[in-house]
Protein backbone atom coordinates (compact mmCIF):
# COMPACT_ATOMS: atom_id res chain seq x y z
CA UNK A 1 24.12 36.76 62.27
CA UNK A 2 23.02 33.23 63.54
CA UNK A 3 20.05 34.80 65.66
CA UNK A 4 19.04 35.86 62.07
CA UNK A 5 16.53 32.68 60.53
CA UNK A 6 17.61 33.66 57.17
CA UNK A 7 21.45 33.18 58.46
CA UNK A 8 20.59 29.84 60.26
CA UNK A 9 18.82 28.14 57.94
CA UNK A 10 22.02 28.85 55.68
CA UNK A 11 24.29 27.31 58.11
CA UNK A 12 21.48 24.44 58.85
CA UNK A 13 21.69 23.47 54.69
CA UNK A 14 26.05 24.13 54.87
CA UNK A 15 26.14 21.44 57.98
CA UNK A 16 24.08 18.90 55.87
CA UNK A 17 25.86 19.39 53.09
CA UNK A 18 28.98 19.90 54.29
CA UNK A 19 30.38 16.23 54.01
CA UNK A 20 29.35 16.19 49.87
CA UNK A 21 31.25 19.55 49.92
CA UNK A 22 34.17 18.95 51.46
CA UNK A 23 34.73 15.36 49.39
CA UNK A 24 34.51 18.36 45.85
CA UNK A 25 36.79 20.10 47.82
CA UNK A 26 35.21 23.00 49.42
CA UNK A 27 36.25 24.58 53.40
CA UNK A 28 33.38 26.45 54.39
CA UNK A 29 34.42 29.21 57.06
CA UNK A 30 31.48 31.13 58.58
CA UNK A 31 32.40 34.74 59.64
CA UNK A 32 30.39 36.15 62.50
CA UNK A 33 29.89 39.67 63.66
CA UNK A 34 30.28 38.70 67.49
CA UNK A 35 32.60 38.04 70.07
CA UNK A 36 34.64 34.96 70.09
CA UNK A 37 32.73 33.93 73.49
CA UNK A 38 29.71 34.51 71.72
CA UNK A 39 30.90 32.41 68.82
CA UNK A 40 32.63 29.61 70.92
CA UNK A 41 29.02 29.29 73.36
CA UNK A 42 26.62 29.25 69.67
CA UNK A 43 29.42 26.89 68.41
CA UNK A 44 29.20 24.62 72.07
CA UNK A 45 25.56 24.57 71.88
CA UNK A 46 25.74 23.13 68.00
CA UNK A 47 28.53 21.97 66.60
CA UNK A 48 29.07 22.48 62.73
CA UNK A 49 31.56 20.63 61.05
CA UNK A 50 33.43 23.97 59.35
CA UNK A 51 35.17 26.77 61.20
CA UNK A 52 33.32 29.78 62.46
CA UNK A 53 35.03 32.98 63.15
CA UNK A 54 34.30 35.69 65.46
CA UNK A 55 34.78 39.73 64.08
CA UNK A 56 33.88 41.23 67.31
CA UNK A 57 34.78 45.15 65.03
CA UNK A 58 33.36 43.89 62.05
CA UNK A 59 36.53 44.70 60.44
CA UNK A 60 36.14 41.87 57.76
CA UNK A 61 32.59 42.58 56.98
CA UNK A 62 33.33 46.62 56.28
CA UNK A 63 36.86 45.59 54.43
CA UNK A 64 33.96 43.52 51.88
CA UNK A 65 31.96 45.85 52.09
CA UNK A 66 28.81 43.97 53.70
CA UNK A 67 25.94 46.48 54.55
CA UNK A 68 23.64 46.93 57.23
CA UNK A 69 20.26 47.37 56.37
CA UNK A 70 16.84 47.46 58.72
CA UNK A 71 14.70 47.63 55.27
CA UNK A 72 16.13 44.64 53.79
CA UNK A 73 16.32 42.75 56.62
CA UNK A 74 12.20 43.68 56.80
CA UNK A 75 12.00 42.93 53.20
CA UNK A 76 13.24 39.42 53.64
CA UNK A 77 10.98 38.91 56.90
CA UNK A 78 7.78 39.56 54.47
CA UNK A 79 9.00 38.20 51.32
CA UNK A 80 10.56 35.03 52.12
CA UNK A 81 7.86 33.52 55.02
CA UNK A 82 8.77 30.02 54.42
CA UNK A 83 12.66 30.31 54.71
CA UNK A 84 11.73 32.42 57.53
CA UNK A 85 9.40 30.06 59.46
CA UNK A 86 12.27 27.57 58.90
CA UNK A 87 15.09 29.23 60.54
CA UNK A 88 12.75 30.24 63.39
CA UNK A 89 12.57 26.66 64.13
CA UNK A 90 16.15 26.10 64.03
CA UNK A 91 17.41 29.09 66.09
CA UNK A 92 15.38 28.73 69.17
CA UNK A 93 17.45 30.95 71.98
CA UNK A 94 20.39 29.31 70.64
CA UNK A 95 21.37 31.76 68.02
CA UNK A 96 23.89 35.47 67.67
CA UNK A 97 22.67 38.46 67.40
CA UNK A 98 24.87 40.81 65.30
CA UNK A 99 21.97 43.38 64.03
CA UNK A 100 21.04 44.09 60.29
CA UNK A 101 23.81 42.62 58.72
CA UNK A 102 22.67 41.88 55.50
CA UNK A 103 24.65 38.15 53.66
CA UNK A 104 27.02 37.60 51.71
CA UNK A 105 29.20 34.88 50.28
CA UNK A 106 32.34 34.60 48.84
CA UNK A 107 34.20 31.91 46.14
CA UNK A 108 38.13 31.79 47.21
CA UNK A 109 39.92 29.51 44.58
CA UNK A 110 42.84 27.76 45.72
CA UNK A 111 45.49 31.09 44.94
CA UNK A 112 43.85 32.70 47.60
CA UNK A 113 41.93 35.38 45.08
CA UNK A 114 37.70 35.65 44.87
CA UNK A 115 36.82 34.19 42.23
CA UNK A 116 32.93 35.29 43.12
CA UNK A 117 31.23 37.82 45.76
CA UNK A 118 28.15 37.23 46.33
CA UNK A 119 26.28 39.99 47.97
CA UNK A 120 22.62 39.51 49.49
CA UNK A 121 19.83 41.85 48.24
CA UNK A 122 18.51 41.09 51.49
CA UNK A 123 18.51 38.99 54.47
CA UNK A 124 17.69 36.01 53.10
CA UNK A 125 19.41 36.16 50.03
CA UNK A 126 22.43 33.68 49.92
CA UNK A 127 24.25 32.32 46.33
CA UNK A 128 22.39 29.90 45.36
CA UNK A 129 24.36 26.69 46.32
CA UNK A 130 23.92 25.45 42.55
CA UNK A 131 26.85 27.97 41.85
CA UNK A 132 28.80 26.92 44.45
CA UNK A 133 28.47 23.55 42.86
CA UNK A 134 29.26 24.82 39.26
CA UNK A 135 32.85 26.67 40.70
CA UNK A 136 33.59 22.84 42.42
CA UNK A 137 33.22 21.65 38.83
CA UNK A 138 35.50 24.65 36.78
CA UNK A 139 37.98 24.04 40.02
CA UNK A 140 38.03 19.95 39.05
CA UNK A 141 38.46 20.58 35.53
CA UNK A 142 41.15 22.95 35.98
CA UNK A 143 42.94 20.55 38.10
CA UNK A 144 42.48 17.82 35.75
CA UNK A 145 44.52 19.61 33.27
């Protein structure tokens, strides 16, 4: 949900990071509840430098198992202001709107099999990108073997 500040911001700190991330060897795809036209005009209006996909049915998000939830997205409007103020300034009129879907993030090794799920206690709760970072690392070392 790109309309979502919480969601934004995420994709805001993914874009800026996303060159360092790629060279460790990460693809970032960003799965939206919304139409492809929705996700091709949010896409047009700022370009990211992963691939966003549109789940008009939200057919990937119930296979995972990601909720909707009106009291957690609340709970992350009073709990995390400054996050919040943030992505306000970042998603203007610009953004999607796919509802209360509440976050959540998933580690794919390179067999195709998640490694981590990371589900959000709220809206604005992502996995912290330090353990992204560590599962870059256990994938290097594994390759160096």
């Amino acid at each position: 949900d790109a309309a979502c500040p919480f969601c934004n911001f995420r994709i805001y700190e993914l874009t800026n990071r996303h060159a360092e991330l790629a060279a460790r060897g990460l693809d970032i795809v960003a799965v939206f509840s919304a139409s492809q036209a929705d996700v091709l005009r949010f896409a047009g209006h700022r370009p990211r430098p992963f691939q966003i996909a549109a789940d008009p049915t939200s057919s990937a998000h119930e296979t995972y198992g990601i909720e909707r939830s009106l009291w957690r997205k609340l709970k992350a409007i009073v709990t995390r202001v400054p996050t919040l103020l943030k992505g306000m300034r970042l998603v203007r009129l610009a953004g999607l709107n796919t509802g209360n879907l509440m976050p959540a993030d998933f580690l794919i090794n390179e067999h195709g099999r998640i490694v981590e799920a990371y589900y959000g206690r709220d809206a604005g709760d992502r996995i912290p990108l330090e353990r992204v970072e560590q599962f870059l690392s256990r994938a290097r070392t594994r390759r160096a073997a």
